[in-house]
N, C-alpha and C. Protein backbone atom coordinates (compact mmCIF):
# COMPACT_ATOMS: atom_id res chain seq x y z
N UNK A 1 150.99 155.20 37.35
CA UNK A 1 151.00 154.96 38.78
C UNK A 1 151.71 153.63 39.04
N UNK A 2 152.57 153.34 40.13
CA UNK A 2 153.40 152.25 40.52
C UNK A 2 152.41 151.18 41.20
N UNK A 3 152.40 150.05 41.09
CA UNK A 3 151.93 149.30 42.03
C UNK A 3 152.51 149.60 43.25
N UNK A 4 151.60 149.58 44.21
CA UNK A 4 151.79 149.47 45.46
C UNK A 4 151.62 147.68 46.29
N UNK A 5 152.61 147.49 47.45
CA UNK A 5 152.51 146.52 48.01
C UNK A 5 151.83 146.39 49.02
N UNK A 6 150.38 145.54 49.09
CA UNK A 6 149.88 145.89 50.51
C UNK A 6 150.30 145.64 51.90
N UNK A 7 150.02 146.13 52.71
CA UNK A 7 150.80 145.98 54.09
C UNK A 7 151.84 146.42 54.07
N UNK A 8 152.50 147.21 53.06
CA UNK A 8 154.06 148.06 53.66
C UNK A 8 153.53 149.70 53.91
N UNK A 9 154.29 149.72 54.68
CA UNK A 9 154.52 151.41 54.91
C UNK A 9 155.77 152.09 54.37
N UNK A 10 155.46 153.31 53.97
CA UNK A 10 156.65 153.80 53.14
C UNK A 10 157.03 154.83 54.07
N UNK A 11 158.14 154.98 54.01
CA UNK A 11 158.92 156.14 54.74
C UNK A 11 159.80 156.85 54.22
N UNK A 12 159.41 158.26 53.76
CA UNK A 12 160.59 158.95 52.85
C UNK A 12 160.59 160.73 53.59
N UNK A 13 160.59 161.30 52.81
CA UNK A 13 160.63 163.02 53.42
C UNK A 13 160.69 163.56 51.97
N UNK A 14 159.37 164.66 52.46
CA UNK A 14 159.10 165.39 51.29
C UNK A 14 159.96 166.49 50.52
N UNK A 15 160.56 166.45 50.92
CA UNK A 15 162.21 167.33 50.28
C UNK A 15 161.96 168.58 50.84
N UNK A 16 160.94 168.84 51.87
CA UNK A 16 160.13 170.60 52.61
C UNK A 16 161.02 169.72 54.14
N UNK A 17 162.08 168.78 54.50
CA UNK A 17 162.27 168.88 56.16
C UNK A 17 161.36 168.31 56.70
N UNK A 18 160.66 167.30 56.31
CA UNK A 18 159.54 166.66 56.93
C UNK A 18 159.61 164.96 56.71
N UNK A 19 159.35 164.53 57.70
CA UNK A 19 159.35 162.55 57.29
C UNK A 19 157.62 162.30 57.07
N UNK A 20 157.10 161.31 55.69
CA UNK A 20 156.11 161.29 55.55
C UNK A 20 155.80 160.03 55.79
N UNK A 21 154.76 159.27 56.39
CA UNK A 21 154.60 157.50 56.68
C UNK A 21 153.69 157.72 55.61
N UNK A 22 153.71 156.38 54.90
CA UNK A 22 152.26 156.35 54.13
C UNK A 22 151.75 154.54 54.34
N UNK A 23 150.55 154.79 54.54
CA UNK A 23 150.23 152.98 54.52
C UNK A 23 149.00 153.18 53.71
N UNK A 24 149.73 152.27 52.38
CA UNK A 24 148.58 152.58 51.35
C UNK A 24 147.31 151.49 51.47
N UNK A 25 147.19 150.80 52.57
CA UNK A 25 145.90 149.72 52.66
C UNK A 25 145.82 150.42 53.89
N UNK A 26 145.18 150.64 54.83
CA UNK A 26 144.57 151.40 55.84
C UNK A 26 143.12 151.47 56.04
N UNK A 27 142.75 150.43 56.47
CA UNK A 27 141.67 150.28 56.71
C UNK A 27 141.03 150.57 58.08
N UNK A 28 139.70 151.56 58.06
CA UNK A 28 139.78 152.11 59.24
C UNK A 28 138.20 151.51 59.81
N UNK A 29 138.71 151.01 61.18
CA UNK A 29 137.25 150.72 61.86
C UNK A 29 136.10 150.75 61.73
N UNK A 30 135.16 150.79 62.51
CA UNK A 30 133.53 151.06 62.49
C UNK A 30 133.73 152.23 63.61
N UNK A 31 134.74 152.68 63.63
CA UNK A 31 135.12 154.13 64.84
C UNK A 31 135.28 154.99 63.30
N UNK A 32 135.81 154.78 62.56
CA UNK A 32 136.82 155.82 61.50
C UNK A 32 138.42 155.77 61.82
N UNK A 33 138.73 154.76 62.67
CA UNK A 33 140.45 155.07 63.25
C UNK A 33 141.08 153.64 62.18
N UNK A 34 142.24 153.88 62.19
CA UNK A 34 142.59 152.97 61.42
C UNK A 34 144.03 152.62 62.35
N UNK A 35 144.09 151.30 62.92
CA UNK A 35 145.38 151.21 63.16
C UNK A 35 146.48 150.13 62.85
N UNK A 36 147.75 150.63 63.02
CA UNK A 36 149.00 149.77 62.73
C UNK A 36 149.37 148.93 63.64
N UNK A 37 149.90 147.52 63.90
CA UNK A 37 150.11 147.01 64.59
C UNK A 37 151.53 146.28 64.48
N UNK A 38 152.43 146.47 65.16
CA UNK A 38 154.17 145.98 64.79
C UNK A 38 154.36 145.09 66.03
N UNK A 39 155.04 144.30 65.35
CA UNK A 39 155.60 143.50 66.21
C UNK A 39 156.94 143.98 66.86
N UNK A 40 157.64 143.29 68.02
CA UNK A 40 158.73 143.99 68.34
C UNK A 40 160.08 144.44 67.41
N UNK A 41 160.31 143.66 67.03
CA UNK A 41 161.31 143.93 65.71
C UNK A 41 160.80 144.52 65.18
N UNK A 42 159.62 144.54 64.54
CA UNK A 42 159.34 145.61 63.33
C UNK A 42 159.27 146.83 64.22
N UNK A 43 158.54 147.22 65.52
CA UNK A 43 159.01 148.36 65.91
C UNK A 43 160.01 148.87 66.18
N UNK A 44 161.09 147.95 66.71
CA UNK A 44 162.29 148.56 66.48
C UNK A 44 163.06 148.92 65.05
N UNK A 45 162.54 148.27 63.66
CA UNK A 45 163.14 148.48 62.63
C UNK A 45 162.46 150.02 62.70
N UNK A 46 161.16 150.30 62.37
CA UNK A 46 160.84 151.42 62.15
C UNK A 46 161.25 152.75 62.94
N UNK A 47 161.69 152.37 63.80
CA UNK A 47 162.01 153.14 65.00
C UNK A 47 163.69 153.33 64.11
N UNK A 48 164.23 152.51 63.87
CA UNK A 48 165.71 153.44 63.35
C UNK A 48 165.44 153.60 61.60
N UNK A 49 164.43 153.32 60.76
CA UNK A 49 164.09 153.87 59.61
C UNK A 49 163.73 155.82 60.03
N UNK A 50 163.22 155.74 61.15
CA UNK A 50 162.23 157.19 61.30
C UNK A 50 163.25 158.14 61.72
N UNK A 51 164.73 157.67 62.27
CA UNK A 51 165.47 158.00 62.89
C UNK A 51 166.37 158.68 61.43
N UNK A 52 166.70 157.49 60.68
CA UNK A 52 167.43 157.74 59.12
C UNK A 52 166.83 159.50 59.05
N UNK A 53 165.76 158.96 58.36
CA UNK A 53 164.52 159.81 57.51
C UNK A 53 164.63 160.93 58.20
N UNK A 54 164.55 161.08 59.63
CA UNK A 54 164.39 162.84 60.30
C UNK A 54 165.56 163.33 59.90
N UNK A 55 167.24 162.52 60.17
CA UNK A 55 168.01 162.73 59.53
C UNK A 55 168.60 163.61 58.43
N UNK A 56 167.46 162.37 57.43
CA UNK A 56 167.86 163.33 55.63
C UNK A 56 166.68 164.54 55.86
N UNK A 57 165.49 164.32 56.61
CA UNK A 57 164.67 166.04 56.52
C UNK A 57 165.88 167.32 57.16
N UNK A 58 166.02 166.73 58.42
CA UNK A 58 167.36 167.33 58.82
C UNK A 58 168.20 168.76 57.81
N UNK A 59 168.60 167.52 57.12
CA UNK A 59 169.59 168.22 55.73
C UNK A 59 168.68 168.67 55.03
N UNK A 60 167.66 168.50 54.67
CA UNK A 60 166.91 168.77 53.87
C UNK A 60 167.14 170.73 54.08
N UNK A 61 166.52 170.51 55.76
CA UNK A 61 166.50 172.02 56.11
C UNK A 61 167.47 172.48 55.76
N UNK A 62 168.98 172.20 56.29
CA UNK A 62 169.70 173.03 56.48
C UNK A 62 170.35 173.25 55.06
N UNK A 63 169.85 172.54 53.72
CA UNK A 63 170.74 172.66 52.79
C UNK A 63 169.01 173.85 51.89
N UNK A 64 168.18 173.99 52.39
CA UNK A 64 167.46 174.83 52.03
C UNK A 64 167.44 176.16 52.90
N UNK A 65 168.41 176.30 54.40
CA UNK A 65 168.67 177.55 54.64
C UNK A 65 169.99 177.98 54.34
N UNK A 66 170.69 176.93 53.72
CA UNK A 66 172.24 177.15 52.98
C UNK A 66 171.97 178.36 51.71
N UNK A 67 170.84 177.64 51.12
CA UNK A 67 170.82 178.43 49.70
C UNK A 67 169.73 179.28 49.78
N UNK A 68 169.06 179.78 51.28
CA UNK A 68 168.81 181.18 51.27
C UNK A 68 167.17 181.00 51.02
N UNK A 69 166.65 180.09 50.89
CA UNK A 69 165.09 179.73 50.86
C UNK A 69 164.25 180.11 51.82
């Protein structure tokens, strides 16, 4: 298993056409909710990371209805 860094979120796509967030420290309330909090820049970074990522799911699809899946 890789170390993980706390406080990052990862953003990739499961090679199925899908973008996955993961935040591996997530600590959730005395509700059960757990939330993220970005600052403006960081929401705008994530905001064109999520943009990339739908992107490559994008292809993902269309190169899995290319080859008939």
């Amino acid at each position: 298993m890789t170390e993980v860094a706390k406080g990052i979120l990862e953003v990739g796509t499961n090679g199925a056409g899908e973008v996955v967030v993961n935040h591996p420290d997530l600590m959730p309330d005395e509700y059960g909710v757990g939330h993220i909090v970005f600052s403006v820049s960081q929401a705008q970074n994530l905001a064109s990371l999520l943009l990339r990522k739908a992107g490559e799911a994008a292809s993902e699809l269309q190169e899995k209805h290319r080859k008939g899946a």
